[in-house]
N, C-alpha and C. Protein backbone atom coordinates (compact mmCIF):
# COMPACT_ATOMS: atom_id res chain seq x y z
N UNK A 1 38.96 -4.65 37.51
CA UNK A 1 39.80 -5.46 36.62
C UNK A 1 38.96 -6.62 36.08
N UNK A 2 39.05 -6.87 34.59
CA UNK A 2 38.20 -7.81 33.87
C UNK A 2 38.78 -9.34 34.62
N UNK A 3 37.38 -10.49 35.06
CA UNK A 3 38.05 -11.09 34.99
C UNK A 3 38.46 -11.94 34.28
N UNK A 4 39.57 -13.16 34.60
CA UNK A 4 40.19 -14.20 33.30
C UNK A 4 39.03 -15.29 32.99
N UNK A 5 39.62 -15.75 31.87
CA UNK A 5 38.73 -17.18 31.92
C UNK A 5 40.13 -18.07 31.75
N UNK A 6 39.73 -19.15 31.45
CA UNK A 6 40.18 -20.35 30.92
C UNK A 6 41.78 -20.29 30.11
N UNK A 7 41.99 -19.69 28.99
CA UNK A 7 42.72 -19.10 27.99
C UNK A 7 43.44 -18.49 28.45
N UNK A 8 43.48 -17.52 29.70
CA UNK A 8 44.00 -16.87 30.74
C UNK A 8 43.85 -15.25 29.44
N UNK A 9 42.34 -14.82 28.97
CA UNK A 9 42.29 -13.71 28.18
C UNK A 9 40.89 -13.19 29.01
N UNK A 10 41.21 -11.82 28.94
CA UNK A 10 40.02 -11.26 29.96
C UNK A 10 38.69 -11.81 29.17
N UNK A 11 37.52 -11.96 29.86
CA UNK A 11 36.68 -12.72 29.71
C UNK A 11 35.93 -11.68 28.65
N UNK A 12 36.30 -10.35 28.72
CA UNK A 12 35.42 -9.36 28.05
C UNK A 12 36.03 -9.17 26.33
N UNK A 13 37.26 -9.83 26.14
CA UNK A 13 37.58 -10.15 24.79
C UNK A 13 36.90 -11.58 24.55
N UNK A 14 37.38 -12.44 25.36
CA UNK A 14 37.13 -14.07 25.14
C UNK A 14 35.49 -14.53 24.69
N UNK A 15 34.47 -13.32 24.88
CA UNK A 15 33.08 -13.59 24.95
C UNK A 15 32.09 -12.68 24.08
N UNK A 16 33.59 -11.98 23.05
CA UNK A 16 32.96 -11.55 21.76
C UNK A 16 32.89 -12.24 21.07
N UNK A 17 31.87 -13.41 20.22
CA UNK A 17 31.66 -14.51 20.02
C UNK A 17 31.42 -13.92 18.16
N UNK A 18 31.52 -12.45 18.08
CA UNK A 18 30.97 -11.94 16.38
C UNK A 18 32.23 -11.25 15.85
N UNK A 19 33.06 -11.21 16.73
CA UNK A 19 34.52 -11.40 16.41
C UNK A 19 35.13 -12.12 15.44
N UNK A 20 35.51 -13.24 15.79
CA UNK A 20 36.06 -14.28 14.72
C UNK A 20 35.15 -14.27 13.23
N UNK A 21 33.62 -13.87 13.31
CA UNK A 21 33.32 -14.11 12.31
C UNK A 21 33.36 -12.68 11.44
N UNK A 22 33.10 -11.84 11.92
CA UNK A 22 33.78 -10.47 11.13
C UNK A 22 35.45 -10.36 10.71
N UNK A 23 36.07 -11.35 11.11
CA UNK A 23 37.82 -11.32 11.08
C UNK A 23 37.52 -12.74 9.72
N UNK A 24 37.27 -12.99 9.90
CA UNK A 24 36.78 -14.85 8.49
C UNK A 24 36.12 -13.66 7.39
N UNK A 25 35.06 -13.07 7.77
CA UNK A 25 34.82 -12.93 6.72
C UNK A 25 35.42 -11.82 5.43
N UNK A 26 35.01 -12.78 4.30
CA UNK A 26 35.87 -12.40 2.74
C UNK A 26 34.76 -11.24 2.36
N UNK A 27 33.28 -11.17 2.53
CA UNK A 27 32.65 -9.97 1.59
C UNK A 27 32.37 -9.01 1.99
N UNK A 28 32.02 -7.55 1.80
CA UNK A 28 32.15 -6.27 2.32
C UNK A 28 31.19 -6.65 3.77
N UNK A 29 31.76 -5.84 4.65
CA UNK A 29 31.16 -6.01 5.89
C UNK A 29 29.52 -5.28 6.04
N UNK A 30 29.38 -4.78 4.61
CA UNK A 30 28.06 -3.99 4.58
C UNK A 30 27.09 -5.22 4.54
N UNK A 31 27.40 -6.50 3.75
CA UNK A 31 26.70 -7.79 3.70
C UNK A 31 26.54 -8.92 4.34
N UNK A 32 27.86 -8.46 5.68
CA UNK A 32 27.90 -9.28 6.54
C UNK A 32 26.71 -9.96 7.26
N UNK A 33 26.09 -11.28 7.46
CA UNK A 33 24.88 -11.85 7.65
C UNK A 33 25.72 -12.14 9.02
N UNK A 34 24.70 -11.74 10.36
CA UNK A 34 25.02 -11.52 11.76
C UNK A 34 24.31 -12.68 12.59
N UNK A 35 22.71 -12.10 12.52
CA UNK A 35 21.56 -12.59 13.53
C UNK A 35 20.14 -12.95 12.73
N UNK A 36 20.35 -14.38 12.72
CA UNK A 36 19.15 -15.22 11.54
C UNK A 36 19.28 -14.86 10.64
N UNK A 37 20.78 -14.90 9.85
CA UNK A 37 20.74 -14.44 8.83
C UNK A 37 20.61 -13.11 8.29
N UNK A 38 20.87 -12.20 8.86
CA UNK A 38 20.23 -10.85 8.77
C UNK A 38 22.03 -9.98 8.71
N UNK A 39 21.65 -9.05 7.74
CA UNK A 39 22.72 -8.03 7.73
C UNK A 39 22.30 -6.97 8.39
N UNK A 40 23.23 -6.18 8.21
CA UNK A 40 22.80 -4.53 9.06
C UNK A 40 21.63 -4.18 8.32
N UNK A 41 21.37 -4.23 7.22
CA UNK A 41 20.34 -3.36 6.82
C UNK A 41 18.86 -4.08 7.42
N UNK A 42 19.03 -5.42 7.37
CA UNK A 42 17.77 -5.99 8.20
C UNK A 42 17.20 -5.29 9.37
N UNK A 43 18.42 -4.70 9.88
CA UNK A 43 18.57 -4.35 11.57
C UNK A 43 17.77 -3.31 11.47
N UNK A 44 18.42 -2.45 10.23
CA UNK A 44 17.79 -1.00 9.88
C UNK A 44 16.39 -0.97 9.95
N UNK A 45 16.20 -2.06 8.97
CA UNK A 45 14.54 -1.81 8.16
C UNK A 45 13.60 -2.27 9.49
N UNK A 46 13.95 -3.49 9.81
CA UNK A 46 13.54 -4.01 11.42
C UNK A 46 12.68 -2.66 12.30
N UNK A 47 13.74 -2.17 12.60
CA UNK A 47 13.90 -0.90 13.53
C UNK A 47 12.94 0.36 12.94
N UNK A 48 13.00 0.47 11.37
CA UNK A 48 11.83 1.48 11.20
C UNK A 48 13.33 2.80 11.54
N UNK A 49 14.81 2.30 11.07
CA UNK A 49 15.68 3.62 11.15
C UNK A 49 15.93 3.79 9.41
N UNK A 50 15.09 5.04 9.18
CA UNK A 50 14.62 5.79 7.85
C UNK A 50 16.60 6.18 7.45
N UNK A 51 16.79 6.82 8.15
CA UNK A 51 18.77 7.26 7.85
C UNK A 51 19.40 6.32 8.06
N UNK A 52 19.50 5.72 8.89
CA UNK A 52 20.45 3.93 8.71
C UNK A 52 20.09 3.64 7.49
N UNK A 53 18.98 3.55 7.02
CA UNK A 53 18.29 2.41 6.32
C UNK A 53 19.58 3.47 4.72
N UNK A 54 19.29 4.78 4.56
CA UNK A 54 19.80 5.62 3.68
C UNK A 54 21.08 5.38 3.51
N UNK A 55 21.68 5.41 4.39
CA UNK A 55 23.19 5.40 4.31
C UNK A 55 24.17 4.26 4.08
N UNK A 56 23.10 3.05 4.55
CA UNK A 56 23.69 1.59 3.96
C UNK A 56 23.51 1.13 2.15
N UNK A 57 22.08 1.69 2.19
CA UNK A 57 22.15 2.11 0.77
C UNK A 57 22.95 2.46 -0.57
N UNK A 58 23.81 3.77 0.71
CA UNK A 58 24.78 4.25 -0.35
C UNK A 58 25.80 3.69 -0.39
N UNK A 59 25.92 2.62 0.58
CA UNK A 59 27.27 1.88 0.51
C UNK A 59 27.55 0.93 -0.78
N UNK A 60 28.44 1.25 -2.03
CA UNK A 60 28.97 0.24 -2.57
C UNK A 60 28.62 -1.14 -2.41
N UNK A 61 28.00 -2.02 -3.48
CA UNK A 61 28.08 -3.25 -2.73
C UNK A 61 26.83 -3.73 -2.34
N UNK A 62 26.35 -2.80 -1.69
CA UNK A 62 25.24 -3.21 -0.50
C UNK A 62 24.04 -4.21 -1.36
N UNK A 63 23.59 -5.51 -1.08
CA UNK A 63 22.89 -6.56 -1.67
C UNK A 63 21.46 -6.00 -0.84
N UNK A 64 20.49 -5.48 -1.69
CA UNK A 64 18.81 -5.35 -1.29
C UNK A 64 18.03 -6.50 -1.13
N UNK A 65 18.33 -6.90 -2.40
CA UNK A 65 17.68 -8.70 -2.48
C UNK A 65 17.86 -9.96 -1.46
N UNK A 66 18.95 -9.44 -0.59
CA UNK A 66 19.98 -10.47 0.12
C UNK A 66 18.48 -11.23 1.34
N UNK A 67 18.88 -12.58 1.61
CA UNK A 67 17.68 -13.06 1.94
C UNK A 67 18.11 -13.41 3.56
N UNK A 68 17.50 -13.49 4.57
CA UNK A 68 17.35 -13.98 6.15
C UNK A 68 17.19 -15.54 6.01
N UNK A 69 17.43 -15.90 6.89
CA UNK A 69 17.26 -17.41 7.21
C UNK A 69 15.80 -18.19 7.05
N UNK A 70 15.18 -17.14 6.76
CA UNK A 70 13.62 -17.53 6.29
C UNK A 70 13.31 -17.19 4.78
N UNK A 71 14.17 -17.07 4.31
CA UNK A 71 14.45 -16.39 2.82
C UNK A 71 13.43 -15.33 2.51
N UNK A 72 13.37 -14.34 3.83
CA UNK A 72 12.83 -12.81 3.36
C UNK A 72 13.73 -11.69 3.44
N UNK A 73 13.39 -10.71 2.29
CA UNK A 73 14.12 -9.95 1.93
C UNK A 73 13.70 -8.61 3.18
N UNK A 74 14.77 -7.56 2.80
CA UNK A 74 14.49 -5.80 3.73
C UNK A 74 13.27 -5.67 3.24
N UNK A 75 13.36 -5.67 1.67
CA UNK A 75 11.62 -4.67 1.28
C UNK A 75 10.85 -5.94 2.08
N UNK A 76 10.53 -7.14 2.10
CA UNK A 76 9.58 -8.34 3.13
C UNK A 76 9.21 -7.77 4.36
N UNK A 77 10.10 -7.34 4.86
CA UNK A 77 10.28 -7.09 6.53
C UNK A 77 9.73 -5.56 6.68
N UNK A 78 10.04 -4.62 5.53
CA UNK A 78 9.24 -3.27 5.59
C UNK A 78 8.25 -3.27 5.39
N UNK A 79 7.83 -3.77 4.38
CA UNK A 79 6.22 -4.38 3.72
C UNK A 79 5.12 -5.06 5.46
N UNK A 80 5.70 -5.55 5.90
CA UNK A 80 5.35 -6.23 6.37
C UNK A 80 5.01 -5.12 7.97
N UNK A 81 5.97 -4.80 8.48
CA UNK A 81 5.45 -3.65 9.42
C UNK A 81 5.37 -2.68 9.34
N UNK A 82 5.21 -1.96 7.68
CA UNK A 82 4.57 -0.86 7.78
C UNK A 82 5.16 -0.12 7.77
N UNK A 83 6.34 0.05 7.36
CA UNK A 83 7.47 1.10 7.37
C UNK A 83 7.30 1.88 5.59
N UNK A 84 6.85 2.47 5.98
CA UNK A 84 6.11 3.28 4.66
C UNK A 84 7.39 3.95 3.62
N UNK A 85 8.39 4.70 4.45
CA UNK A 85 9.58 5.80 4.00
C UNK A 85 10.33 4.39 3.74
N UNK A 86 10.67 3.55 4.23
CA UNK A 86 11.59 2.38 4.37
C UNK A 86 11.57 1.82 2.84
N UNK A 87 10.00 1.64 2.03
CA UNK A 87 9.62 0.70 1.46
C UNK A 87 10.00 1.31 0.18
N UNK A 88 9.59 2.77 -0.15
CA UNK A 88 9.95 3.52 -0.72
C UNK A 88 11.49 3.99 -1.20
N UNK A 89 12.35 3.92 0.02
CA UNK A 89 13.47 3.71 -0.38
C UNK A 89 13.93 2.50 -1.14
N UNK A 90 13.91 1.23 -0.73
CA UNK A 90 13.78 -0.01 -1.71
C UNK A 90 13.44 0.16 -2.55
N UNK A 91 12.61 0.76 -3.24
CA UNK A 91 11.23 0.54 -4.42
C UNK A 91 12.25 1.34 -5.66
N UNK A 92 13.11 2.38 -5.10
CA UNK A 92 13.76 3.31 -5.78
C UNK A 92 15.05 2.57 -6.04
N UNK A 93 15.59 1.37 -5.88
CA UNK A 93 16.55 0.51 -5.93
C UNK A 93 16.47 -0.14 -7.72
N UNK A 94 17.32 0.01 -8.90
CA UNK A 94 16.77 -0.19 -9.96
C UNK A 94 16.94 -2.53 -9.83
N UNK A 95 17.52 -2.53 -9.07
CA UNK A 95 17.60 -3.94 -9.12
C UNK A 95 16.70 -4.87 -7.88
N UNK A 96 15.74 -4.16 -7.49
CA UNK A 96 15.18 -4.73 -6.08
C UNK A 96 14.17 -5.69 -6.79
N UNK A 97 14.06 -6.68 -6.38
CA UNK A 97 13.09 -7.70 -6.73
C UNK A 97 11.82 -7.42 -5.76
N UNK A 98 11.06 -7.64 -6.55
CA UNK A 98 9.10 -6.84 -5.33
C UNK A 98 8.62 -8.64 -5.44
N UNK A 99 8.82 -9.21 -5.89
CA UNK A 99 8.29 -10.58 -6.02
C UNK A 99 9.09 -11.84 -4.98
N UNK A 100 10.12 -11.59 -4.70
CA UNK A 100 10.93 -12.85 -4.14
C UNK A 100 10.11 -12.84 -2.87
N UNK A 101 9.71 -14.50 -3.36
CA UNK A 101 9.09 -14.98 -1.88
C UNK A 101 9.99 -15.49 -0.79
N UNK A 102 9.81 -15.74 0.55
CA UNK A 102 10.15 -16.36 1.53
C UNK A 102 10.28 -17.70 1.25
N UNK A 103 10.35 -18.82 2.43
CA UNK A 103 10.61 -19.97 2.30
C UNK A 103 9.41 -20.51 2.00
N UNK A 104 8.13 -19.94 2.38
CA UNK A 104 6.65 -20.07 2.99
C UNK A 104 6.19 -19.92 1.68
N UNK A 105 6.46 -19.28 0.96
CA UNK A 105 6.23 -18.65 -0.54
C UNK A 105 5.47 -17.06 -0.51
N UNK A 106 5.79 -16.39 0.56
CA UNK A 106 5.01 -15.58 0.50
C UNK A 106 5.96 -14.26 0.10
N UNK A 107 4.84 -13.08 -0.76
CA UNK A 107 6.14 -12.32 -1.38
C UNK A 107 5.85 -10.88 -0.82
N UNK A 108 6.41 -9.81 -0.52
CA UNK A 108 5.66 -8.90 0.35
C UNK A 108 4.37 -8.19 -0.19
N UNK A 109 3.75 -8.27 -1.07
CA UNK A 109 2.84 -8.10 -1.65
C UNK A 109 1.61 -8.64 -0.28
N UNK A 110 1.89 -9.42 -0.29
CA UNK A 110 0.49 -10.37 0.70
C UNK A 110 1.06 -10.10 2.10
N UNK A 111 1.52 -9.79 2.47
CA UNK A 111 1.98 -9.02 4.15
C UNK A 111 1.33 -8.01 4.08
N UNK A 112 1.84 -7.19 3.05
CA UNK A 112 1.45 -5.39 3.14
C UNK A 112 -0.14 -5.35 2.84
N UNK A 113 -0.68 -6.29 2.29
CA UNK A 113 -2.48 -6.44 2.07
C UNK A 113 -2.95 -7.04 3.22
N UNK A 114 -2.21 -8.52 4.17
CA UNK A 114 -2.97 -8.69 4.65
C UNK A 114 -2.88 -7.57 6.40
N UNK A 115 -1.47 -6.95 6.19
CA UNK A 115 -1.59 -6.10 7.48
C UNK A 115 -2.44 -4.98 7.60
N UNK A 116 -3.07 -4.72 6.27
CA UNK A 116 -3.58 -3.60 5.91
C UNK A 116 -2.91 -2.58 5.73
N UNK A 117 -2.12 -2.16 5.13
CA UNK A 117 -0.79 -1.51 4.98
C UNK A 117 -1.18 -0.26 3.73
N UNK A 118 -1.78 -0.04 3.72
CA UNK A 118 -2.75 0.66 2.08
C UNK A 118 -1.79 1.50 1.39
N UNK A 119 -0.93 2.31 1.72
CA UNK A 119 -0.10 3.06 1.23
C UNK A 119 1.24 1.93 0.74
N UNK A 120 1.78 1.08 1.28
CA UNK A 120 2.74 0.09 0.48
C UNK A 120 1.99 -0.48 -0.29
N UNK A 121 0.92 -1.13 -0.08
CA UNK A 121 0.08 -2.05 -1.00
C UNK A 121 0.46 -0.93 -2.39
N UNK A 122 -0.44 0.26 -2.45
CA UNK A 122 -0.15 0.96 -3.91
C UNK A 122 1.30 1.31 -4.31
N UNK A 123 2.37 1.22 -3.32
CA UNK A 123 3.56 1.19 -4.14
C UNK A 123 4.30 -0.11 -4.37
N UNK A 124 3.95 -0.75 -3.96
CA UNK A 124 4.39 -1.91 -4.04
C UNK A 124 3.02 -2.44 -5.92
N UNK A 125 2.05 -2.17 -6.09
CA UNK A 125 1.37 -2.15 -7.38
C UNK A 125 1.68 -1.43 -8.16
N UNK A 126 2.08 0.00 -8.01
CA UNK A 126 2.82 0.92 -9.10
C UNK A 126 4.55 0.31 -9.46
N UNK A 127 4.93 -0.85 -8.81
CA UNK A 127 5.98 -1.05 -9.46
C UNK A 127 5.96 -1.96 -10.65
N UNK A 128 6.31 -1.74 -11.60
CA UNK A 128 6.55 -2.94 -12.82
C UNK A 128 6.83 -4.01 -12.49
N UNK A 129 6.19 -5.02 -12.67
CA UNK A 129 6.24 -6.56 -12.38
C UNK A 129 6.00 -7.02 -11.55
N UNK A 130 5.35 -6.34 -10.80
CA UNK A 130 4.49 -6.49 -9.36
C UNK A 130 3.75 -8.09 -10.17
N UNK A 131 3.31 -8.95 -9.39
CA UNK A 131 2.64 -10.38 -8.92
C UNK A 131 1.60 -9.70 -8.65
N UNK A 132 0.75 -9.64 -8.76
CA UNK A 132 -0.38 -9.39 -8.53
C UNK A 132 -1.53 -10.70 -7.44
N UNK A 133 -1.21 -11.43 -8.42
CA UNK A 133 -1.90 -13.06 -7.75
C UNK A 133 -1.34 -13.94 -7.11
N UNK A 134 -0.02 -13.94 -6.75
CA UNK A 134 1.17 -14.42 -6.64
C UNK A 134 1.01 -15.04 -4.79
N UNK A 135 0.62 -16.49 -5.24
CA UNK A 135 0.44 -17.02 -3.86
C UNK A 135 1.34 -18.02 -3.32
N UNK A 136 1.09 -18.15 -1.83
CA UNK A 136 2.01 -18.72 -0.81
C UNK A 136 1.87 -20.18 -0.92
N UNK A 137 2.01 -20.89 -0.35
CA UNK A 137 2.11 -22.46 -0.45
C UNK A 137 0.79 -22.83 -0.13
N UNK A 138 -0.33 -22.48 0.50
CA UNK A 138 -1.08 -22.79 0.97
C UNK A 138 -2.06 -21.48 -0.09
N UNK A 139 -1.55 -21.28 -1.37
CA UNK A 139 -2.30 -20.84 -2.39
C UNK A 139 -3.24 -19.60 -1.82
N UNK A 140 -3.14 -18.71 -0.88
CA UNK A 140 -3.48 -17.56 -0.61
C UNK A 140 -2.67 -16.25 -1.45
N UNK A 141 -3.37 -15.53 -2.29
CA UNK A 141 -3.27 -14.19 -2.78
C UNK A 141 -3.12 -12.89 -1.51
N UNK A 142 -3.12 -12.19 -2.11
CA UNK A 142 -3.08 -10.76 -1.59
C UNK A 142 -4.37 -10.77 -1.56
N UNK A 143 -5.32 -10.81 -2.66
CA UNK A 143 -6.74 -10.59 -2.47
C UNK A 143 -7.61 -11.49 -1.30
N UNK A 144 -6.99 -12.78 -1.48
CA UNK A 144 -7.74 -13.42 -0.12
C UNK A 144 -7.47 -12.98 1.24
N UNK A 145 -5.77 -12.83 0.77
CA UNK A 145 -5.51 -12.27 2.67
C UNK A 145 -6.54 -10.99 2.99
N UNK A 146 -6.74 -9.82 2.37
CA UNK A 146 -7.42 -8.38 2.28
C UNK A 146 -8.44 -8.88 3.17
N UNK A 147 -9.41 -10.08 2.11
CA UNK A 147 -10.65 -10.32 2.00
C UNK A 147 -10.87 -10.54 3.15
N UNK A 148 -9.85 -11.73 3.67
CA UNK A 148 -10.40 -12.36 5.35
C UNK A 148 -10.01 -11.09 6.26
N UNK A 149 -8.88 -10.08 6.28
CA UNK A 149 -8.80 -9.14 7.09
C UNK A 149 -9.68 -7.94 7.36
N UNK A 150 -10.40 -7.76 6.04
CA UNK A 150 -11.68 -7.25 5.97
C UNK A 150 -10.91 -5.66 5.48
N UNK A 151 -10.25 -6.15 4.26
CA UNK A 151 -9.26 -4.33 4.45
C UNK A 151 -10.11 -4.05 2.90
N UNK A 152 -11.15 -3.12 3.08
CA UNK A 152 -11.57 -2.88 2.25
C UNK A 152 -11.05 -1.76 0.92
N UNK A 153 -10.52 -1.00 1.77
CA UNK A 153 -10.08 -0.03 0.94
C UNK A 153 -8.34 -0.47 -0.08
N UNK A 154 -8.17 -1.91 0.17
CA UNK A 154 -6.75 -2.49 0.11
C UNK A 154 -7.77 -3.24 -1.47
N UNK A 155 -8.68 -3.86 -1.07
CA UNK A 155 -9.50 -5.27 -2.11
C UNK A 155 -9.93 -4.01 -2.95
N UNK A 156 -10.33 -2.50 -2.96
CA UNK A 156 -10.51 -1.59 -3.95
C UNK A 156 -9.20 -1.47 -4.82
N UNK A 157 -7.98 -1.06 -4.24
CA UNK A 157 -6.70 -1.20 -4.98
C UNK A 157 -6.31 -2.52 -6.25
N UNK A 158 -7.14 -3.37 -5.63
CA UNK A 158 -6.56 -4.87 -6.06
C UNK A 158 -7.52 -4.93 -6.86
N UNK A 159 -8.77 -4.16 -6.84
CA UNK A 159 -9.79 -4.83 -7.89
C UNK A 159 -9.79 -4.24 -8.92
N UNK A 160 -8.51 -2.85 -9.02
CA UNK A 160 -8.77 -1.82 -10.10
C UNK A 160 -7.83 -2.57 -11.21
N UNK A 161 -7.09 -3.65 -10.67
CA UNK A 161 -6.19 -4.39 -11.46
C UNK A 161 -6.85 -5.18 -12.83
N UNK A 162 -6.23 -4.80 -13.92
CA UNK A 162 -6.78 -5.86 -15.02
C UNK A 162 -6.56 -7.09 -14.79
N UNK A 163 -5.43 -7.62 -14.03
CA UNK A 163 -4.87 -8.95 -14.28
C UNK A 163 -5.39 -9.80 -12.46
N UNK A 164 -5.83 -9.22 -12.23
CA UNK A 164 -6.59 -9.25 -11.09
C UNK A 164 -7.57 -10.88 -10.65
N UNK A 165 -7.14 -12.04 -10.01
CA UNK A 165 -7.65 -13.09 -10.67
C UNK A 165 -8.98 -13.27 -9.12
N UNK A 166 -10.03 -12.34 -9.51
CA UNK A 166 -10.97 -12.95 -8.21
C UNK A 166 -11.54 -14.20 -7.96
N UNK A 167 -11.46 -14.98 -8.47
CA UNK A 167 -12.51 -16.36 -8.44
C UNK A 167 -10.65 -17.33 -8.57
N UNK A 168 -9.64 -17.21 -8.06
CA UNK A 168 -8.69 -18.11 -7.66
C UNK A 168 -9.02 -18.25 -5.95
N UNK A 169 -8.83 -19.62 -5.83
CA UNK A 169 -9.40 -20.14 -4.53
C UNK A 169 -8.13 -20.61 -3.93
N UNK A 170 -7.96 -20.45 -2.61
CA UNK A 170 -6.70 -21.20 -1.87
C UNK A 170 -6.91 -23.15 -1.92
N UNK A 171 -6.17 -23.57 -1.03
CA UNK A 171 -5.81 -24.60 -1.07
C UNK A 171 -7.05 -25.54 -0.06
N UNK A 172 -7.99 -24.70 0.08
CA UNK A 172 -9.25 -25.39 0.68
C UNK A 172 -10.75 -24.90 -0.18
N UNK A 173 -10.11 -24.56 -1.43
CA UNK A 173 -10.82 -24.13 -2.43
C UNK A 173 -11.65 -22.97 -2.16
N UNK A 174 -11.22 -22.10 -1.54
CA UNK A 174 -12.28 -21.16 -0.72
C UNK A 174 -11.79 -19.34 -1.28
N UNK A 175 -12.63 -18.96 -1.95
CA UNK A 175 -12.75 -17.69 -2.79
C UNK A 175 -11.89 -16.41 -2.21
N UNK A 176 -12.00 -15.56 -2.78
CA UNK A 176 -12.32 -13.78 -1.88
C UNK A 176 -13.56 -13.59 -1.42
N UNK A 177 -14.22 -14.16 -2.51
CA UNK A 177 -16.05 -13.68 -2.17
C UNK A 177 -16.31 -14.76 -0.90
N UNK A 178 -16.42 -16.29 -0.79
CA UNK A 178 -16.94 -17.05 0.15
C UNK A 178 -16.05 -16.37 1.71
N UNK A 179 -14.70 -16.05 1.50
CA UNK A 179 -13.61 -15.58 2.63
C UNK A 179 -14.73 -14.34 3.28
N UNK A 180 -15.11 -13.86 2.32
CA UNK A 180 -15.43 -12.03 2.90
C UNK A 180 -16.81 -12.56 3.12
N UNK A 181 -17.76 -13.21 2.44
CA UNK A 181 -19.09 -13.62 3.40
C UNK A 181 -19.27 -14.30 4.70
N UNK A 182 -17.97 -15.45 4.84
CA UNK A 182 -17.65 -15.88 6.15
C UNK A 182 -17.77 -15.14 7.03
N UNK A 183 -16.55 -13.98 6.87
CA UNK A 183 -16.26 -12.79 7.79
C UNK A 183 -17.15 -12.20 7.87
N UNK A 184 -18.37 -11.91 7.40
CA UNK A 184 -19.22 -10.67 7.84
C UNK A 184 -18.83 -9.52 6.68
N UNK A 185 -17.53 -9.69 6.04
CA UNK A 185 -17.46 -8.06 5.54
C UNK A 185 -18.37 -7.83 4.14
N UNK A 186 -19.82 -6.92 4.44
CA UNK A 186 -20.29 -6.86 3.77
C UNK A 186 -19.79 -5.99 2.58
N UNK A 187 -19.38 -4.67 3.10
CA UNK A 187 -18.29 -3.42 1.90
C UNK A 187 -17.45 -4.81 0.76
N UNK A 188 -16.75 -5.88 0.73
CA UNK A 188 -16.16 -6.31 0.19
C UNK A 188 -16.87 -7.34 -0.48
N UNK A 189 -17.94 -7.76 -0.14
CA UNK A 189 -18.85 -8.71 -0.97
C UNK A 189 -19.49 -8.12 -2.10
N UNK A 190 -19.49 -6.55 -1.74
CA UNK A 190 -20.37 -6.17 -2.65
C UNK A 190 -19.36 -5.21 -3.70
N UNK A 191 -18.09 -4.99 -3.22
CA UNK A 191 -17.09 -4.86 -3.93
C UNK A 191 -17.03 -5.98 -5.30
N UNK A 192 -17.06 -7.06 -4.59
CA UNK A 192 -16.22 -8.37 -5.23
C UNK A 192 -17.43 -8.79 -6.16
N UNK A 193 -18.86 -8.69 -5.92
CA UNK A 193 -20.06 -8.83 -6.44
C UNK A 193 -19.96 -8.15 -7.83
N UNK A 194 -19.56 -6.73 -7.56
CA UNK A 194 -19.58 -5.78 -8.61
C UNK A 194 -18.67 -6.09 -9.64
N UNK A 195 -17.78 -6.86 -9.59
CA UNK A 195 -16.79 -7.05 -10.87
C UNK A 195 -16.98 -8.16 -11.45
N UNK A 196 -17.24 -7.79 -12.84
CA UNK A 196 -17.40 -8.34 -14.13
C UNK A 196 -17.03 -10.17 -14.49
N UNK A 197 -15.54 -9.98 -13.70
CA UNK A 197 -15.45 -11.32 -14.43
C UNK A 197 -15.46 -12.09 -13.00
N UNK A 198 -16.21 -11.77 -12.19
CA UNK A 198 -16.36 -12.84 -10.98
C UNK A 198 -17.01 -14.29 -11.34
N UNK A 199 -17.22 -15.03 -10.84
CA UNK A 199 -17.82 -16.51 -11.04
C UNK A 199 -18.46 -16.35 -10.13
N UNK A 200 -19.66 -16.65 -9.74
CA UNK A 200 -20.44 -17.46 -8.67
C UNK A 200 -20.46 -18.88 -8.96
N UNK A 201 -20.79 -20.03 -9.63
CA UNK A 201 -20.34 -21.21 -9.70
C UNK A 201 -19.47 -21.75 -10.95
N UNK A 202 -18.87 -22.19 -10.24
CA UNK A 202 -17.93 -22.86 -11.04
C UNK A 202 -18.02 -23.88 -11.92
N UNK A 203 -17.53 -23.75 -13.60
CA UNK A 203 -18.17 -24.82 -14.43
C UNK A 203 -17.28 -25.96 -14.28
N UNK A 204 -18.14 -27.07 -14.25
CA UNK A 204 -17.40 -28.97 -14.38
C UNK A 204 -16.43 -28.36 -15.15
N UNK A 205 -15.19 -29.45 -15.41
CA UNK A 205 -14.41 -29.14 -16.57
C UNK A 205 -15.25 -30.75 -17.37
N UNK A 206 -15.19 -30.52 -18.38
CA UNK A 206 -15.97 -31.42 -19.61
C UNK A 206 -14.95 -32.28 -20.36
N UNK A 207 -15.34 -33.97 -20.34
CA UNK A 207 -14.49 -34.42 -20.62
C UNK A 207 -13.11 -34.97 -19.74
């Protein structure tokens, strides 16, 4: 027999604490924000569950864009560990934003490069309006993160880009090229060497 508490209500009703807020809430329970902000589909993408992730999808309603308490999105959180089928499903969403950054400013673009993620990196670039250069608060690209992780075959993807900005420096003024000579990674120096509109020094501005 459950026991009572206080209220004199078995303790095993009295200490469903996600109760009251699923009974309050006014918007489809598919959007319901649970744990840090996170709806079911967070839970889904989290988890790396490919059919959860499908079937919330098809639910009416269901918000892709919808943000966590750190203001990252499902595609953020797939991007980010690698959930390849996950990311893909998002990507096929005609309203999914590939650019919305976090609180940090970071947008999954620069997760999926700097985890080395090579297969999201190119779908996450084959989408229209992909950011390409699109940096965090502390002015790191996708290309710098690559550079310092040493993901070479990721800084090939990024360098096939026209709009591709190699000689943008983070917030300690420090390159792709100076990042990847630091590190040792020689494959990416000589990557980054090879393209056209690199800078080796930088002109005064005049005036």
């Amino acid at each position: 027999m459950p026991k009572k508490s206080k209220n004199n209500k078995p303790q095993s009703e009295s200490s469903n604490s996600l109760a009251p807020d699923l009974k309050k809430n006014t918007k489809s329970d598919v959007n319901q924000a649970i744990y840090k902000g996170q709806t079911p589909l967070f839970a889904a993408v989290n988890g790396g569950h490919k059919t959860i992730v499908e079937e919330l999808l098809a639910k009416k309603g269901i918000d892709v864009n919808q943000t966590d308490k750190e203001g990252r999105t499902p595609l953020f959180h797939a991007a980010r560990r690698g959930h390849t089928e996950i990311v893909e499903l998002l990507l096929a969403r005609e309203n999914i934003d590939v650019n919305k950054k976090c609180k940090f400013g970071e947008a999954p673009l620069l997760h999926a490069a700097g985890k080395g993620h090579k297969t999201i990196v190119e779908k996450l670039l084959s989408k229209g309006g992909i950011l390409v250069n699109a940096k965090n608060r502390n002015k790191i690209t996708p290309l710098i993160h690559a550079a310092r992780r040493g993901h070479t075959e990721i800084i090939e993807k990024l360098l096939k880009r026209e709009d591709i900005k190699v000689n943008q420096a983070d917030n300690e003024g420090m390159t792709p090229l100076y990042i990847a000579a630091l590190q040792g990674h020689k494959a990416i120096v000589e990557k980054l060497l090879a393209k056209k509109t690199l800078t080796l020094i930088k002109q005064p501005k005049m005036g």
